[in-house]
Protein backbone atom coordinates (compact mmCIF):
# COMPACT_ATOMS: atom_id res chain seq x y z
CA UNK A 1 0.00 0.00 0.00
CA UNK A 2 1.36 3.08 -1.39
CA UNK A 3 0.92 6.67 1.17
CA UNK A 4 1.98 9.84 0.28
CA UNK A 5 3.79 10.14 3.76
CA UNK A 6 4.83 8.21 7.18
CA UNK A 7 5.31 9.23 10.15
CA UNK A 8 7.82 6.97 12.28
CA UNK A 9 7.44 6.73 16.16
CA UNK A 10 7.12 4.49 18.89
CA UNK A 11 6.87 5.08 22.55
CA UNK A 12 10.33 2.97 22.96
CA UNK A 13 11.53 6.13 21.34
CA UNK A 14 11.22 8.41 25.05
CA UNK A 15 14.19 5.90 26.18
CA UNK A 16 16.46 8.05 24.72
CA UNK A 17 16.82 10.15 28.12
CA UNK A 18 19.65 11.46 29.99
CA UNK A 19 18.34 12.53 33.29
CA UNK A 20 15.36 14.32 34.67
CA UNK A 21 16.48 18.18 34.11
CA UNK A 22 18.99 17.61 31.06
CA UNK A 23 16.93 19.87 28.39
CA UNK A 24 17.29 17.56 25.66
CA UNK A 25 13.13 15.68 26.73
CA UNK A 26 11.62 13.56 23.96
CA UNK A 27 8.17 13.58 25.78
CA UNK A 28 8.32 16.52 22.49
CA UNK A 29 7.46 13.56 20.54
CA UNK A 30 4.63 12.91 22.15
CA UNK A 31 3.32 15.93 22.84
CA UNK A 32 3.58 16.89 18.80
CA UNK A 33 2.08 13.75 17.75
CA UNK A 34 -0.98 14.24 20.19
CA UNK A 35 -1.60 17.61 19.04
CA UNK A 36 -1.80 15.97 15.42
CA UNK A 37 -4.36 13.18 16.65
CA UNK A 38 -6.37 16.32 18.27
CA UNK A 39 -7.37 17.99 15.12
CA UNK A 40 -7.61 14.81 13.16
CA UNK A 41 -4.08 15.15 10.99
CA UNK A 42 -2.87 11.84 11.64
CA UNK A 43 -4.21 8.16 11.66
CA UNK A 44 -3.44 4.87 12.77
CA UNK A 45 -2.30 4.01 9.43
CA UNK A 46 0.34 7.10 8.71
CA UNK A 47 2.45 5.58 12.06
CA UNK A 48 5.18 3.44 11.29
CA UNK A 49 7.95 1.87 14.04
CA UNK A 50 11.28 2.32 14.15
CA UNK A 51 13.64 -0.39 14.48
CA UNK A 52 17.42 -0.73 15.60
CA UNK A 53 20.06 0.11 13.31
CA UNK A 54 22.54 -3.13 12.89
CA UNK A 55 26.01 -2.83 14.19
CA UNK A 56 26.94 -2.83 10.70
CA UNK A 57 24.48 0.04 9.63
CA UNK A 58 26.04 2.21 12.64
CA UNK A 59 29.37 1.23 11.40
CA UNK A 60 28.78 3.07 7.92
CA UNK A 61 29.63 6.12 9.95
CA UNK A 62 30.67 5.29 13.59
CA UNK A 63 34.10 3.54 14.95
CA UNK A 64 33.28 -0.53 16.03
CA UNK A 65 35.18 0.93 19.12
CA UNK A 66 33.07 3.95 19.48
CA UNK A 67 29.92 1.58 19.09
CA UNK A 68 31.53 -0.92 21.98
CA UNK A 69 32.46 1.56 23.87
CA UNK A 70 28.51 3.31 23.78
CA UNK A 71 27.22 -0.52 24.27
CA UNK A 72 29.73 -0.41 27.53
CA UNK A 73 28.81 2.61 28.98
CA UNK A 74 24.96 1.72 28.74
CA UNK A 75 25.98 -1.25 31.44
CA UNK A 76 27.93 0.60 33.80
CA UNK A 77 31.15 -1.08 32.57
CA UNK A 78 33.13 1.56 30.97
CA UNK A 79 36.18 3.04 33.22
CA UNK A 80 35.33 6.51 33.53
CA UNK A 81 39.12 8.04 32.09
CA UNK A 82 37.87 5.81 28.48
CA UNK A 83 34.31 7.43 28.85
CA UNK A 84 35.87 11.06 28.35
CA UNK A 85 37.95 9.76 25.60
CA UNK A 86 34.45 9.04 23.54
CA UNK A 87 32.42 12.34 24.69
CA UNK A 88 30.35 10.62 27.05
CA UNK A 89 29.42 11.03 30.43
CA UNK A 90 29.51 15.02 30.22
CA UNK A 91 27.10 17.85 31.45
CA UNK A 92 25.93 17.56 27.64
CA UNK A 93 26.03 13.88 26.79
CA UNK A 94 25.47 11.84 30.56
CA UNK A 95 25.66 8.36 30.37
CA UNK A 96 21.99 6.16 30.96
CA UNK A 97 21.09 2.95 31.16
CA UNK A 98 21.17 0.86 27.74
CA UNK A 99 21.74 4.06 25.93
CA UNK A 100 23.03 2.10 22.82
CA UNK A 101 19.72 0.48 22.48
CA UNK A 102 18.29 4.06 22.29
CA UNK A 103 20.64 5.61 20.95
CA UNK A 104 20.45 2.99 17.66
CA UNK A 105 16.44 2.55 17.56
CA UNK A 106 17.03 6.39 17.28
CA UNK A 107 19.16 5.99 13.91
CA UNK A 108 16.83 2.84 12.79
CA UNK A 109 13.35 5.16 12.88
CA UNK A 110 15.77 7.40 10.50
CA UNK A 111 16.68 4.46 8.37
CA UNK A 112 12.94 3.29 7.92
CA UNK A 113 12.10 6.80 6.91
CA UNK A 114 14.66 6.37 4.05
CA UNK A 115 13.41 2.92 3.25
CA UNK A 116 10.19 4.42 3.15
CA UNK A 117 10.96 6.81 0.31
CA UNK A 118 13.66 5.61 -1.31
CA UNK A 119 11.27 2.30 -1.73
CA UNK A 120 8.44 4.34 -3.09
CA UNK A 121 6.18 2.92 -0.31
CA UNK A 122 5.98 6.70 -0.02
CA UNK A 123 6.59 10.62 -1.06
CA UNK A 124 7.58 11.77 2.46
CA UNK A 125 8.52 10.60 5.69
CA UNK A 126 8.79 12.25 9.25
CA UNK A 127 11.29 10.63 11.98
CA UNK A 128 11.00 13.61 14.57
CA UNK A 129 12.97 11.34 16.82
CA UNK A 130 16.29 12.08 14.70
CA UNK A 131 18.33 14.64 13.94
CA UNK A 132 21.00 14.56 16.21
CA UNK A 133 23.95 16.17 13.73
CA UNK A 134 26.38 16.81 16.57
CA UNK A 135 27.73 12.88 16.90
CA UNK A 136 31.07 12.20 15.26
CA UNK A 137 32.97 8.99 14.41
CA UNK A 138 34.12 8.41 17.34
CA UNK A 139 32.91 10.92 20.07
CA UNK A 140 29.48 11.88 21.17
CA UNK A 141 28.77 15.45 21.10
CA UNK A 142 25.95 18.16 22.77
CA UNK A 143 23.40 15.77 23.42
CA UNK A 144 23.78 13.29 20.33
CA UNK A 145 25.65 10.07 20.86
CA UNK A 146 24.76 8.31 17.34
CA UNK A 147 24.34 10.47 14.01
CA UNK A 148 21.21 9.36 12.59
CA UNK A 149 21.34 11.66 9.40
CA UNK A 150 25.11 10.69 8.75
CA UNK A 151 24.36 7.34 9.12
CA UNK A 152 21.22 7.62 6.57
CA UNK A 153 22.95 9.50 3.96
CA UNK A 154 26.11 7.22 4.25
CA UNK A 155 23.28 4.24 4.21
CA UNK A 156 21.29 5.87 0.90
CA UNK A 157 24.63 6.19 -0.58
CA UNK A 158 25.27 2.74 -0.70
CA UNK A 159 22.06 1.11 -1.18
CA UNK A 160 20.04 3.75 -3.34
CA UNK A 161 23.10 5.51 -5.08
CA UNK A 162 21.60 8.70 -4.97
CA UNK A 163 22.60 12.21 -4.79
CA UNK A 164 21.63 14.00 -1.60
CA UNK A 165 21.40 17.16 -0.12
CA UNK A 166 20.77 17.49 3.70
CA UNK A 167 19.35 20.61 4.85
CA UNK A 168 19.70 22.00 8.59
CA UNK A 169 17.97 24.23 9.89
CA UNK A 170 18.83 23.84 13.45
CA UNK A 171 19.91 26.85 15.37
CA UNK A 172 23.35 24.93 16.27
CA UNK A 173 25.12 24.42 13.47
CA UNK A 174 25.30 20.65 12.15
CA UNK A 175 29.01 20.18 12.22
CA UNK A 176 29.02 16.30 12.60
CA UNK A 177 26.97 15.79 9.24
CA UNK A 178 29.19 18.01 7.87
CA UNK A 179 32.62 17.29 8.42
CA UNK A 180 31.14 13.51 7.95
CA UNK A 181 30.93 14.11 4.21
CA UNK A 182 33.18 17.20 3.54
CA UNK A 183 35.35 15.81 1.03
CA UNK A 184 31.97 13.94 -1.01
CA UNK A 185 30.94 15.50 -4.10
CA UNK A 186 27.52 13.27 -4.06
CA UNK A 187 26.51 14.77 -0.46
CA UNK A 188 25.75 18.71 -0.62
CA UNK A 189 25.17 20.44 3.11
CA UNK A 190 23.44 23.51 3.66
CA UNK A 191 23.88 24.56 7.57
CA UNK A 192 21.46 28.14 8.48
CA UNK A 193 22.52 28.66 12.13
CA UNK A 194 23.59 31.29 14.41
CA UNK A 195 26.72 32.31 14.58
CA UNK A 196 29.27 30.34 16.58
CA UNK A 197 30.38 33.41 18.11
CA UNK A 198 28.51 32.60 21.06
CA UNK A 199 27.05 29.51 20.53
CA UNK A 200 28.09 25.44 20.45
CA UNK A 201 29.58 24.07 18.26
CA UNK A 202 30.99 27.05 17.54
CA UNK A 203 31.76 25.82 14.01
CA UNK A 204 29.96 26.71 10.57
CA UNK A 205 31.78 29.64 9.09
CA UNK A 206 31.26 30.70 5.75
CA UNK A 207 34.61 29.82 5.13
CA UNK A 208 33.72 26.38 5.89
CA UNK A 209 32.97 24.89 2.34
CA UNK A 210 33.84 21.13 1.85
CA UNK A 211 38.03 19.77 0.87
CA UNK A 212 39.28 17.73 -2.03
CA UNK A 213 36.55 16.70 -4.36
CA UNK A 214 33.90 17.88 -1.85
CA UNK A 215 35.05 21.20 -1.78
CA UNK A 216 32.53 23.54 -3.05
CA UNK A 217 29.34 21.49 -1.90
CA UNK A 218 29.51 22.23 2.13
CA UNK A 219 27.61 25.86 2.38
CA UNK A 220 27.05 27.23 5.74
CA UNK A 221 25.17 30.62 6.83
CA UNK A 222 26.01 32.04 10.84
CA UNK A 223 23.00 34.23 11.03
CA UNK A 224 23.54 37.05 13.76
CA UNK A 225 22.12 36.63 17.19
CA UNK A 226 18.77 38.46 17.71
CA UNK A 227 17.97 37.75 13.82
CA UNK A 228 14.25 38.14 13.38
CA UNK A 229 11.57 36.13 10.94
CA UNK A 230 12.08 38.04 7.73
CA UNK A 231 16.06 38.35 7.39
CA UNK A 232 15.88 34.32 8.42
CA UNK A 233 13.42 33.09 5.80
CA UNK A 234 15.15 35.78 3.09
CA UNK A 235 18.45 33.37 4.15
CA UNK A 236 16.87 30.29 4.07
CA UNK A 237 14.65 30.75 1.02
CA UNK A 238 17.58 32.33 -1.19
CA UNK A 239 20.04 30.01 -0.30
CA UNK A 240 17.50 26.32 -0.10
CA UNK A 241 16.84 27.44 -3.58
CA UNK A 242 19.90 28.09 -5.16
CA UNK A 243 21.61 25.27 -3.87
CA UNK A 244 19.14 22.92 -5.13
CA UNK A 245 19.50 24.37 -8.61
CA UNK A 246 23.20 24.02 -8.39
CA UNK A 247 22.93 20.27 -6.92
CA UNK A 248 20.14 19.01 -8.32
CA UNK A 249 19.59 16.20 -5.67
CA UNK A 250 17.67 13.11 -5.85
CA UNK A 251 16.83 13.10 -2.38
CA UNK A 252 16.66 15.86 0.10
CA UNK A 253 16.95 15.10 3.41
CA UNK A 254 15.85 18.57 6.44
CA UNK A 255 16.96 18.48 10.15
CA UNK A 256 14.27 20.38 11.58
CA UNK A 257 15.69 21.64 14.97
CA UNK A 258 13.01 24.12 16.52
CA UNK A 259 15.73 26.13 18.12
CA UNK A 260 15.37 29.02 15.97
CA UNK A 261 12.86 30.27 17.75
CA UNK A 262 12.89 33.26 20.42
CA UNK A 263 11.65 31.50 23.48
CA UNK A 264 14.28 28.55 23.02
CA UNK A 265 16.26 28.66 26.02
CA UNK A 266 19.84 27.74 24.72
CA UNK A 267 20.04 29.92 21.58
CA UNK A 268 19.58 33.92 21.18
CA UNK A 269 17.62 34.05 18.47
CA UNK A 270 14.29 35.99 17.61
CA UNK A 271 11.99 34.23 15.30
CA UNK A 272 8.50 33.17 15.60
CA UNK A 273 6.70 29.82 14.77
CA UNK A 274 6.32 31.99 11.45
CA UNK A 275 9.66 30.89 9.92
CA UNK A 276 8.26 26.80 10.81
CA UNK A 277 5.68 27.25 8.76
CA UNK A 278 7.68 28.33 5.89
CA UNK A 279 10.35 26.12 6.41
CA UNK A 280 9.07 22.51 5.30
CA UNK A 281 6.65 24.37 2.60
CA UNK A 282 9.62 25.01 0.74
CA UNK A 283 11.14 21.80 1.58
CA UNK A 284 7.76 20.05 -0.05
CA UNK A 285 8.07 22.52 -3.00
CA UNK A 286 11.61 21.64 -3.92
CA UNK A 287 11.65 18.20 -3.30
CA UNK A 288 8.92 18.08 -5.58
CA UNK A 289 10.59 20.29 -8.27
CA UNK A 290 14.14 18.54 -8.21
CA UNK A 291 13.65 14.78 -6.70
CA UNK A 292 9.78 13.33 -7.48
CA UNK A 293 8.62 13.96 -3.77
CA UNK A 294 11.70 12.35 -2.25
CA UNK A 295 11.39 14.48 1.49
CA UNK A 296 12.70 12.87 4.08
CA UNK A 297 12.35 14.81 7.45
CA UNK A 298 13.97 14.36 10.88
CA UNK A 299 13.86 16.48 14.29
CA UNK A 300 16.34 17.73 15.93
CA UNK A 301 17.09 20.60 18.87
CA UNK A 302 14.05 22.49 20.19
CA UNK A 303 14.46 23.09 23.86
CA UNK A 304 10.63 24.96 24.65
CA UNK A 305 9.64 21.42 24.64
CA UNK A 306 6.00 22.87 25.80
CA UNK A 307 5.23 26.02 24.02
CA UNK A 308 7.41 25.99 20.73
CA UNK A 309 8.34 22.22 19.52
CA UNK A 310 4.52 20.50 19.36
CA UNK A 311 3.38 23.55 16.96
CA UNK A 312 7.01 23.69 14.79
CA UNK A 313 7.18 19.95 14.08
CA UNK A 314 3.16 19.32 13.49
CA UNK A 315 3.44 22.28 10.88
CA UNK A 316 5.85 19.51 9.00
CA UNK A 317 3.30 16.77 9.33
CA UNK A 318 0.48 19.02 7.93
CA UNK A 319 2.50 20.53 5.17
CA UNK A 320 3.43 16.41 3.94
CA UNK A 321 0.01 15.92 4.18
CA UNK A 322 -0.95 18.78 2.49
CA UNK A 323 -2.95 19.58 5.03
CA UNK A 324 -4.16 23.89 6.18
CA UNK A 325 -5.56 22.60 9.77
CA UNK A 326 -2.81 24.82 11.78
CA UNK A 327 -4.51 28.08 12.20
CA UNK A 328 -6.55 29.59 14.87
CA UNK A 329 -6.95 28.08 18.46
CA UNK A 330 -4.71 25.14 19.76
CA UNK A 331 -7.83 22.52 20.70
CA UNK A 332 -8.78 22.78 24.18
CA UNK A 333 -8.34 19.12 24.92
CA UNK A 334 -4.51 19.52 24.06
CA UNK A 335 -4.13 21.96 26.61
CA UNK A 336 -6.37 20.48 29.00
CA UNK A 337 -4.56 17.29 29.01
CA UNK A 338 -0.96 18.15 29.36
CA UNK A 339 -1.57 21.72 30.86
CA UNK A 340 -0.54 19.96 34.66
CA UNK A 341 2.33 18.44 33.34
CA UNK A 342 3.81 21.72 31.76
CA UNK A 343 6.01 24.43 33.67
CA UNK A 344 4.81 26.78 31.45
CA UNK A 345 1.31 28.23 30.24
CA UNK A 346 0.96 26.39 27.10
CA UNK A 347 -0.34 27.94 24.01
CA UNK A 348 -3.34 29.34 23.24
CA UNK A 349 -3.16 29.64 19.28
CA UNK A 350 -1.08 28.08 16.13
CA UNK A 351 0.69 31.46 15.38
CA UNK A 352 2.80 33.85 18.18
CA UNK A 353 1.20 36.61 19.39
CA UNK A 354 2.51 40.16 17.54
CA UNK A 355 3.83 41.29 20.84
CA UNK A 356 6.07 38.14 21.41
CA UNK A 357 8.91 40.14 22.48
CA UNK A 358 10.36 43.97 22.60
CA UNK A 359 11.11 45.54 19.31
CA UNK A 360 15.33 44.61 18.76
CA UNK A 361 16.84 47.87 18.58
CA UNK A 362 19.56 46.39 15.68
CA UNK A 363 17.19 45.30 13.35
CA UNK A 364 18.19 46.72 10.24
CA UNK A 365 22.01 46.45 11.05
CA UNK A 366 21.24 42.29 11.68
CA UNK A 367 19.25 42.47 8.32
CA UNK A 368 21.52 43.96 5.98
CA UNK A 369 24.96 41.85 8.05
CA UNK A 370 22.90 38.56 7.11
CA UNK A 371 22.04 39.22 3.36
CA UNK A 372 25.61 40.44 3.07
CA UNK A 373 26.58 36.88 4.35
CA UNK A 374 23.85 35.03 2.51
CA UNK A 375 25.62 37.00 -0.59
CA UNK A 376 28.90 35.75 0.36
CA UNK A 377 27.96 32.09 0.64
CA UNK A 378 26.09 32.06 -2.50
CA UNK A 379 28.60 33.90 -4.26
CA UNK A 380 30.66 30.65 -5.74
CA UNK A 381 27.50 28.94 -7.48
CA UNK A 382 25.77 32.33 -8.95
CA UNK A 383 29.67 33.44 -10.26
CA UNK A 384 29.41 30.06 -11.97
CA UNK A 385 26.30 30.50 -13.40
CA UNK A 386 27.48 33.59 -14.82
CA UNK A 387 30.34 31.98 -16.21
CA UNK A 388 28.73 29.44 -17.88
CA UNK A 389 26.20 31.26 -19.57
CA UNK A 390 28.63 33.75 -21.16
């Protein structure tokens, strides 16, 4: 049976959880998906399970001693001098119990949302449990011990032989995708973020643009701090499109971290849930226009677990689905039911109200700095372009 899209989740999926405060909280997950189910946008039939990634599928990215080493960890039996050695066991990345298990169900919901596609079984598919760009070959990194979207691309690569261009959107920059294919011609990154001035990893210069045969197909844009709706979406819209008319993928692949936003606690900057629901809309549109459908879409940071996540990451569900039912009130039932559990007042509507937060006194400075840098970035592919139509 053939759907237009999938959405891949399973409770097994909340496992992934460091401790009680640590901000990254996949109860998200649920959250979003019962605010779908409460305005009818999702059925039984849409949900499909995750399922491990193999040794062998982590090992298409990850070190076999990296992956032991995880595996030990998760049992209490890794000395804790090796632990620091692989990233784990810090403020960002604590260690749990059986965190390989889910840590690799994590990458396997990814891989079934490729399989999905990349099959035909479907357009579109949504793994909101993925995402996690900051794991490297051998170390974990802020909050991500496996990395899911690595190992997918790494895993279309060799079983689809397609061309693919991942798309972040994440406020962090997504450093361990791209230094993961950095030299691959066949694997084009585009990284919107804010600037690394301030921020982890610190990484995703403009500068930053791929080595050897991959150089040339990493592209990267550090928006400033305090950068507002309309100077983000004139980045990401300029720069989504031209890269996918220089690439032209066969698969597009969008880390949807709701980070962006300004009531994320670990970023600084000052967009509404306006930019998330412009963000998979042109996702849908160029898949569409350059790759038959092929959308695959996967989570990623988004620290307002309560107020800002459940409305970002349904908006990618409805615009799969094709579907307009994300305007006006937030059903009462929603709030009703998870209203005790949240520290917060939840929402009362889809959109952000027009007096979210004080006017930013550097507004137009912050707007013309980022289209200078969205300019800069873009510069390489439109030169070329010149070039070869002369």
């Amino acid at each position: 049976m053939t759907h237009d899209s999938f959405f891949v989740f399973s409770e097994d999926l909340l496992n992934y959880k460091f401790s009680k405060n640590h901000p990254f909280n996949q109860i998200r997950l649920k959250l979003t998906l019962d605010l779908l189910k409460n305005i009818n946008a999702i059925e039984e039939c849409h949900i499909i399970p995750p399922r491990k990634a193999s040794d062998e599928e982590l090992h298409l990215i990850h070190d076999p001693s990296y992956v032991n080493a995880v595996k030990l960890a998760g049992q209490g039996n890794l000395p804790e001098d090796i632990c620091e050695n692989y990233g784990l066991g810090t403020e960002d990345t604590p260690i749990f119990q059986n965190m390989h298990e889910a840590s690799s169900l994590l990458v396997g919901g990814t891989l079934v949302a490729v399989d999905a596609v990349m099959s035909g079984r479907a357009k579109h598919a949504l793994h909101l449990g993925g995402g996690l760009h900051h794991g490297f070959r051998g170390k974990a990194s802020g909050f991500c011990i496996y990395n899911d979207s690595s190992v997918a691309i790494k895993y279309i690569q060799e079983k689809y032989k397609a061309r693919i261009l991942y798309v972040d959107t994440d406020a962090h920059h997504g450093d361990g995708v791209q230094w993961s294919f950095y030299d691959d011609p066949d694997v084009c990154t585009l990284s919107i973020h804010e600037t690394g001035r301030y921020l982890f990893p610190g990484t995703g210069n403009v500068n930053e643009r791929g080595q050897g045969k991959g150089y040339g197909f990493s592209f990267n844009i550090p928006v400033d701090a305090f950068t507002e709706d309309d100077s983000w979406l004139h980045a990401y819209r300029t720069a989504f499109r031209e890269v996918a008319e220089f690439f032209k993928p066969d698969v597009i692949l969008t880390q949807n971290g709701a980070d962006a936003h300004y009531l994320d606690p670990l970023t600084h900057l000052s967009s509404t849930i306006k930019i998330y629901r412009e963000i998979p809309k042109l996702a849908h549109e160029i898949a569409h226009e350059y790759c038959d459908g092929k959308w695959i879409a996967v989570g990623g940071g988004g620290y307002d677990i309560w107020r800002v996540v459940p409305r970002a990451w349904a908006m990618i569900w409805l615009e799969m689905t094709e579907n307009s039912n994300c305007y006006g009130n937030i059903p009462e039932e929603w709030i009703n039911k998870w209203k005790e559990h949240a520290p917060v007042p939840l929402p009362l509507e889809w959109d952000d109200p027009a007096d979210l937060y004080k006017p930013i006194p550097r507004k137009s400075e912050i707007t013309e700095k980022n289209a200078r840098t969205v300019d800069k970035v873009l510069y390489p592919i439109r030169n070329r372009t010149m070039t070869e139509s002369l």
